[in-house]
PDB file of N, CA and C in Angstrom:
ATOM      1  N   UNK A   1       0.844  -1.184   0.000  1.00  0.00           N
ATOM      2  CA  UNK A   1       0.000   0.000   0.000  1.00  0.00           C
ATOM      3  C   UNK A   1       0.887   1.244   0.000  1.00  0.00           C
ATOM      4  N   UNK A   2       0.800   2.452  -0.903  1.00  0.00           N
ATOM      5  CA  UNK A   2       1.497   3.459  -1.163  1.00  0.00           C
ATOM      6  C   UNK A   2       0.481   4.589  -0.181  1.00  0.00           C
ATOM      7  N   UNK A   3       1.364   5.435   0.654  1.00  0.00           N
ATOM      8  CA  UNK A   3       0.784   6.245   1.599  1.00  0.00           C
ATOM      9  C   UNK A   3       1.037   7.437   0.821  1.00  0.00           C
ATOM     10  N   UNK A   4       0.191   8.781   0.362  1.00  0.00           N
ATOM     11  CA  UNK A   4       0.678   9.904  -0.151  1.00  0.00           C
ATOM     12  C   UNK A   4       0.182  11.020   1.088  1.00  0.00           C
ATOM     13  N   UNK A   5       1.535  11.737   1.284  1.00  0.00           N
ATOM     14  CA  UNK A   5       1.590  12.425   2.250  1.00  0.00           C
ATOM     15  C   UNK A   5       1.133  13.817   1.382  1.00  0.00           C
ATOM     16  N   UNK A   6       0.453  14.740   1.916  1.00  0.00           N
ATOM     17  CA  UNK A   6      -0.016  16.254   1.545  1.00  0.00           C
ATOM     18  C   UNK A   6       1.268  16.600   1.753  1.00  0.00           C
ATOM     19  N   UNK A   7       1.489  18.325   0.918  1.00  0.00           N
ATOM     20  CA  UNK A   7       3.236  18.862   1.182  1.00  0.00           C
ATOM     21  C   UNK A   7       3.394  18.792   2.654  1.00  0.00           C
ATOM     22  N   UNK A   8       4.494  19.097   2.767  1.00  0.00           N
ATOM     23  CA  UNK A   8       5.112  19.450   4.609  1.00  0.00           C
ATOM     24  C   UNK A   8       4.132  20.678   5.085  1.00  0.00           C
ATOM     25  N   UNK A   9       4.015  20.812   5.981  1.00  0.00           N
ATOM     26  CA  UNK A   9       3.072  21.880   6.442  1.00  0.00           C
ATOM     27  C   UNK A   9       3.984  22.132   7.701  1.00  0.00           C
ATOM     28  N   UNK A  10       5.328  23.311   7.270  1.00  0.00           N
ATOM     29  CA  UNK A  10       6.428  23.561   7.896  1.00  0.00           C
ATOM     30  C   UNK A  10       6.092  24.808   9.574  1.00  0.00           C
ATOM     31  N   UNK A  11       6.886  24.299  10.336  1.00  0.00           N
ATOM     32  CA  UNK A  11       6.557  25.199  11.772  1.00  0.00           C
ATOM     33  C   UNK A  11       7.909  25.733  11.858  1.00  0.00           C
ATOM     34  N   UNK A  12       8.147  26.715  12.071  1.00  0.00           N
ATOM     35  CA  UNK A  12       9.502  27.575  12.501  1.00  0.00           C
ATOM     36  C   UNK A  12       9.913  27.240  13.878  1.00  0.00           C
ATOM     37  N   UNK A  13      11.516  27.319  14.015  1.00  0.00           N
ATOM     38  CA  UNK A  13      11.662  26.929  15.605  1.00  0.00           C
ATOM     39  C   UNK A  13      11.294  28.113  16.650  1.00  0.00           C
ATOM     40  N   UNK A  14      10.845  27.606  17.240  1.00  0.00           N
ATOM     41  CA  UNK A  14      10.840  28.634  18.679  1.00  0.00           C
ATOM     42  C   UNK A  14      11.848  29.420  18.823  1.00  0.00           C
ATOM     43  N   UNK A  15      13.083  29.297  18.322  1.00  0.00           N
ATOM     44  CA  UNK A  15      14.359  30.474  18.588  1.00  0.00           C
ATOM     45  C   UNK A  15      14.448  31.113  17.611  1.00  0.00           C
ATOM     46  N   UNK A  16      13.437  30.977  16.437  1.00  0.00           N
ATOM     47  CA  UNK A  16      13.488  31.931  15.522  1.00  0.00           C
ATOM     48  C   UNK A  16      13.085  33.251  15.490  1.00  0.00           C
ATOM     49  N   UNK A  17      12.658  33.729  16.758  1.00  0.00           N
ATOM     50  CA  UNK A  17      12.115  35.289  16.999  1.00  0.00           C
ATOM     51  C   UNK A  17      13.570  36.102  17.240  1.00  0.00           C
ATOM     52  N   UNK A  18      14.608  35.138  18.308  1.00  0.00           N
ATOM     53  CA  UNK A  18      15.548  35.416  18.978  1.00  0.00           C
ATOM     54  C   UNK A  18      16.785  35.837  17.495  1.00  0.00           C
ATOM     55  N   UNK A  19      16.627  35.298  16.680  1.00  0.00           N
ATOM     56  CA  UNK A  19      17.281  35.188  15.726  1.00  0.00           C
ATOM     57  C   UNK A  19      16.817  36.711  14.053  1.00  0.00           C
ATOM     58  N   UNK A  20      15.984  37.389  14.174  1.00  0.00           N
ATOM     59  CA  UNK A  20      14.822  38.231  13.247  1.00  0.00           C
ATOM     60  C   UNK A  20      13.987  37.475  12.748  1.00  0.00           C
ATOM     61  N   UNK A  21      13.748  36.294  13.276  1.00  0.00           N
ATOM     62  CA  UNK A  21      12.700  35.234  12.129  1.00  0.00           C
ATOM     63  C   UNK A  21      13.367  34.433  11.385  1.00  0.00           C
ATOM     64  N   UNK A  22      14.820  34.183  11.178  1.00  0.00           N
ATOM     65  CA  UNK A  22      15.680  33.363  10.475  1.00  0.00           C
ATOM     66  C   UNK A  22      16.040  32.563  10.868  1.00  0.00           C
ATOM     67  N   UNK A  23      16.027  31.137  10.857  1.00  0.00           N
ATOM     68  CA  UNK A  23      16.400  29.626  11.368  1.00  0.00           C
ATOM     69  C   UNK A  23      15.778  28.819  11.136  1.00  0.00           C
ATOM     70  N   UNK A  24      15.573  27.498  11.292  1.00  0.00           N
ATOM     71  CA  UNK A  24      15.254  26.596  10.885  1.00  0.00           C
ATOM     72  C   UNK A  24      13.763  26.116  11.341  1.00  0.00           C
ATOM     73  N   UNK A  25      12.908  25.445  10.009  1.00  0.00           N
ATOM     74  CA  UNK A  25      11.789  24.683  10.193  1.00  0.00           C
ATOM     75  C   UNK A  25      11.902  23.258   9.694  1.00  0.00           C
ATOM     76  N   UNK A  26      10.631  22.669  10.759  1.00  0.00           N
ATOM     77  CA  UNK A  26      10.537  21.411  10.463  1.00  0.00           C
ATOM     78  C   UNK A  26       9.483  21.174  10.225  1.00  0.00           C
ATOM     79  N   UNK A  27       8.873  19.809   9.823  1.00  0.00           N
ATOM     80  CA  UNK A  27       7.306  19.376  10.105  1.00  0.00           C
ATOM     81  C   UNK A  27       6.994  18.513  10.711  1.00  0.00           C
ATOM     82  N   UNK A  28       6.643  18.583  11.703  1.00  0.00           N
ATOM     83  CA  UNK A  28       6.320  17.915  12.385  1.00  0.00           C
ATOM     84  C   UNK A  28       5.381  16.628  12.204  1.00  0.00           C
ATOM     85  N   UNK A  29       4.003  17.520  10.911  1.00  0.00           N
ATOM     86  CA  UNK A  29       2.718  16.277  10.479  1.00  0.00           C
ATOM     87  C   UNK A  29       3.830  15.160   9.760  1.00  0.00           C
ATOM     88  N   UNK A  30       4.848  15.674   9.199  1.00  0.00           N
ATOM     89  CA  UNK A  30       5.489  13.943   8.502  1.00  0.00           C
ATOM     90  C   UNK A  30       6.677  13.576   9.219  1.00  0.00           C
ATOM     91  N   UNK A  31       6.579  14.113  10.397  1.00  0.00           N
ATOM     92  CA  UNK A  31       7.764  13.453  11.166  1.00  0.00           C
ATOM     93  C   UNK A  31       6.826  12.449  11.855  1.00  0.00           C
ATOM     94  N   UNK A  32       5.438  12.642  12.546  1.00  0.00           N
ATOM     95  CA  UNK A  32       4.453  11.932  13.184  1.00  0.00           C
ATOM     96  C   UNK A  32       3.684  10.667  12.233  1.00  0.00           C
ATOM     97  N   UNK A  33       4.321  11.030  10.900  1.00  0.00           N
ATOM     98  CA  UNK A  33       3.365   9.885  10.003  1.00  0.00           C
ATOM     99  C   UNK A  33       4.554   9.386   9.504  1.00  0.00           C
ATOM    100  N   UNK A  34       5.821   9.183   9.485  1.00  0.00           N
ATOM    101  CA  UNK A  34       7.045   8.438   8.903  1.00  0.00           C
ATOM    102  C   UNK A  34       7.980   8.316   9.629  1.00  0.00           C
ATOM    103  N   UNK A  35       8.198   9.054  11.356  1.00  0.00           N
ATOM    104  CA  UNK A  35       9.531   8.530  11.694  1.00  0.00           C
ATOM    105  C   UNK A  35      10.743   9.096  11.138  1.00  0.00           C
ATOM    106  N   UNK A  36      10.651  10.282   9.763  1.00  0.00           N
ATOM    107  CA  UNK A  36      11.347  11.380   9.509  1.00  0.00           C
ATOM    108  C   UNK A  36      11.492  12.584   9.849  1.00  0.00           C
ATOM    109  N   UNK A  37      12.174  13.490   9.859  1.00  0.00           N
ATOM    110  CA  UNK A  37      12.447  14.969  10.408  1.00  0.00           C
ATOM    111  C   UNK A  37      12.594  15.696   9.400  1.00  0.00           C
ATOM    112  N   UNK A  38      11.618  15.862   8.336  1.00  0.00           N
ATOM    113  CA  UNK A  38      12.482  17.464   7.438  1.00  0.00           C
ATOM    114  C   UNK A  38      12.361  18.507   7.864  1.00  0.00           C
ATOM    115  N   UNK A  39      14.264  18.952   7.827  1.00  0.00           N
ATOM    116  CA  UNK A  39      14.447  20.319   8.412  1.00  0.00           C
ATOM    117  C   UNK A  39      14.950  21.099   7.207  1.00  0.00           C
ATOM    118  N   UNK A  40      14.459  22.203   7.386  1.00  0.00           N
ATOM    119  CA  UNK A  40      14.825  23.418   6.172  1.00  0.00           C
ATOM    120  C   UNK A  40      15.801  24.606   6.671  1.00  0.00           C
ATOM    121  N   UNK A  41      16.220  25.656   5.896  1.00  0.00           N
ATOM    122  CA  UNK A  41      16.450  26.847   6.481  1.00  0.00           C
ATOM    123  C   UNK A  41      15.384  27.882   6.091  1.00  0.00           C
ATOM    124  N   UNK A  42      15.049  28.807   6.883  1.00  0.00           N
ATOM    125  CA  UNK A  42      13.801  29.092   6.841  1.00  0.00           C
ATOM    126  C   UNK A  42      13.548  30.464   5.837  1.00  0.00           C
ATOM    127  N   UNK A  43      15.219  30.857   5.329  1.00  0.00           N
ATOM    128  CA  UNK A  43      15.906  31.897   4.727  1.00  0.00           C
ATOM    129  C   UNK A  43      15.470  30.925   3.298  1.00  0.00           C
ATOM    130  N   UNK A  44      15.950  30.036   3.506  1.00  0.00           N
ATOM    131  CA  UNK A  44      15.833  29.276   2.056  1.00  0.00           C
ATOM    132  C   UNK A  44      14.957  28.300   1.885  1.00  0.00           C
ATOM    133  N   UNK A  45      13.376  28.585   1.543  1.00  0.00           N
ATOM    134  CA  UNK A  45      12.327  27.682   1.440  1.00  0.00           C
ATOM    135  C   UNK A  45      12.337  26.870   0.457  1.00  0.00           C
ATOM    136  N   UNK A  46      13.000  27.044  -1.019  1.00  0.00           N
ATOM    137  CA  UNK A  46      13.051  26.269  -1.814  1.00  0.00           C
ATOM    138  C   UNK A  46      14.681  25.306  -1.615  1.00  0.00           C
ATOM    139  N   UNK A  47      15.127  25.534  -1.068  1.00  0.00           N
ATOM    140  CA  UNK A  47      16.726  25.033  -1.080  1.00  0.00           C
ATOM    141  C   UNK A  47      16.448  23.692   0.011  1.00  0.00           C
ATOM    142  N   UNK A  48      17.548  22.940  -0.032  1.00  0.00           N
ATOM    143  CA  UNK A  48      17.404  21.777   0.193  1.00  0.00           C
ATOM    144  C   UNK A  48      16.525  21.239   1.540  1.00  0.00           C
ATOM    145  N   UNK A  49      16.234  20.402   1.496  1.00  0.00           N
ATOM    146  CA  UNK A  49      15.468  19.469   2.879  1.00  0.00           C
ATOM    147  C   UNK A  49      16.738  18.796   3.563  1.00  0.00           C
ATOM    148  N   UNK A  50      16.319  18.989   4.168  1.00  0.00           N
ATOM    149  CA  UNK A  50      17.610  17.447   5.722  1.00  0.00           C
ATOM    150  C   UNK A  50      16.847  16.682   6.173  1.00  0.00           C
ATOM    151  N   UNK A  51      16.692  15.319   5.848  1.00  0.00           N
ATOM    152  CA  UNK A  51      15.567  14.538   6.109  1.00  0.00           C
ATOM    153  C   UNK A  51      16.573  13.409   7.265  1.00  0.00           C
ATOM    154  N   UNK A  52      15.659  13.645   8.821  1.00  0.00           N
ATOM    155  CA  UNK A  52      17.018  13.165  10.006  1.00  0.00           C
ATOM    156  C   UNK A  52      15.622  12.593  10.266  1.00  0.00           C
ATOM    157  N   UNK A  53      15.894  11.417  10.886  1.00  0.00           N
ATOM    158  CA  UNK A  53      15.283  10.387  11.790  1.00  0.00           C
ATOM    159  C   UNK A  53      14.984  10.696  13.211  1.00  0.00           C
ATOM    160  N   UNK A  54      13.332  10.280  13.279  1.00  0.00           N
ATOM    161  CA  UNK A  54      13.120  11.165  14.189  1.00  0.00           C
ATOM    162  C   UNK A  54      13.828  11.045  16.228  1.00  0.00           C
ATOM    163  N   UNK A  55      14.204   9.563  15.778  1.00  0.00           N
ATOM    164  CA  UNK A  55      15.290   9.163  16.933  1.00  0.00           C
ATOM    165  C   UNK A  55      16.559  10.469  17.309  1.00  0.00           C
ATOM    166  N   UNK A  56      17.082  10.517  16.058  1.00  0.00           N
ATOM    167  CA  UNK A  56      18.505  11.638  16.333  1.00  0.00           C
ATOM    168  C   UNK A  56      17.817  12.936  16.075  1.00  0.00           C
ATOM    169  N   UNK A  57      16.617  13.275  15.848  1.00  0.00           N
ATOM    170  CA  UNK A  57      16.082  14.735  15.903  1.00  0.00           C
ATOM    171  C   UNK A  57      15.797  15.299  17.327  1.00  0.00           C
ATOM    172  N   UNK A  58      15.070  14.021  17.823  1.00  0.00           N
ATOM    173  CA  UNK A  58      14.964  14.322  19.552  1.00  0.00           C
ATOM    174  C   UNK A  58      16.179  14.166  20.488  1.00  0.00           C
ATOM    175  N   UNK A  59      17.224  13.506  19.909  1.00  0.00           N
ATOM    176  CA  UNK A  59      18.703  13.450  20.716  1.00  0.00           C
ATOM    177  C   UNK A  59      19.020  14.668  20.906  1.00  0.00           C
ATOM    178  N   UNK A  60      19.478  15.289  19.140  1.00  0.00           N
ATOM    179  CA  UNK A  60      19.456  17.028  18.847  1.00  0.00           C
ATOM    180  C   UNK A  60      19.212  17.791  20.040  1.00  0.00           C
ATOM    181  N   UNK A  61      17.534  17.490  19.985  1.00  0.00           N
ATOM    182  CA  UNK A  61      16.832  18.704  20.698  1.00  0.00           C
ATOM    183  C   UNK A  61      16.641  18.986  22.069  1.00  0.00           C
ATOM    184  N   UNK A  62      16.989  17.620  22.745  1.00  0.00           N
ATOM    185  CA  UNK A  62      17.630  16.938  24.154  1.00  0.00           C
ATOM    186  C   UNK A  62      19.181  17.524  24.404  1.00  0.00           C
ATOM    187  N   UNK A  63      19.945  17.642  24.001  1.00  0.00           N
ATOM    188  CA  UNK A  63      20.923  17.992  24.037  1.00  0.00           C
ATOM    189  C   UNK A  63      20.925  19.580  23.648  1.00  0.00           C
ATOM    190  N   UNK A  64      20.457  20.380  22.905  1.00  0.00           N
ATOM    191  CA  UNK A  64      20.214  21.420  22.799  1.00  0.00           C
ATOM    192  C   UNK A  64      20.095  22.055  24.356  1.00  0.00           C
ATOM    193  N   UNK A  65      18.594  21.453  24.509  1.00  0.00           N
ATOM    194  CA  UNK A  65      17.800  21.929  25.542  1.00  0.00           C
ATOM    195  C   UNK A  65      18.679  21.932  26.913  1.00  0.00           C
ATOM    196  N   UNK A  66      20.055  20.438  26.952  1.00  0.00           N
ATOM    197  CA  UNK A  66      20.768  20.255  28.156  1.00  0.00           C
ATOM    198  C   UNK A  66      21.839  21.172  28.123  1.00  0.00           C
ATOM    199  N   UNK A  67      22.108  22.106  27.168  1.00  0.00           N
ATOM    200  CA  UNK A  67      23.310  22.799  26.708  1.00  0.00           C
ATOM    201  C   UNK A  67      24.536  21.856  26.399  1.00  0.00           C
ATOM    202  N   UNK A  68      24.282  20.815  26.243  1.00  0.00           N
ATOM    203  CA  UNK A  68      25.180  19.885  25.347  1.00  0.00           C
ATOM    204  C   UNK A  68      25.889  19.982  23.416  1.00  0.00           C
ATOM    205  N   UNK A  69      24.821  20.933  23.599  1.00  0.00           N
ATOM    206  CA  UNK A  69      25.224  21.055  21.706  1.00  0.00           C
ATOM    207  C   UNK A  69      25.141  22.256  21.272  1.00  0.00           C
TER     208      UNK A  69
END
């Protein structure tokens, strides 16, 4: 069975205010329906995707959050 996902329906990070609105988005609806992470730069909407697993996306953001990274 072939699943067709609607486009990404992208959310900006929370530190993007801290930043003028520039940094990175993800989506969350196809990280919750595949177990993928596409992350963008939010400067560059057409420029490439980073498609990270959603295991090492929450390591990331765990470590972020611990001041580890």
């Amino acid at each position: 069975m072939t699943r067709t996902l609607r486009p990404y329906a992208w959310v900006k990070s929370s530190y993007s205010d801290a930043n003028g609105g520039d940094c990175v988005e993800w989506a969350p609806a196809h990280a919750s329906a595949t177990g993928i992470v596409p992350v963008r730069d939010s400067k560059v909407p057409a420029g490439p995707v980073l498609n990270v697993p959603a295991t090492a996306f929450a390591a990331f953001v765990a470590g972020v959050k611990d001041g580890a990274v």
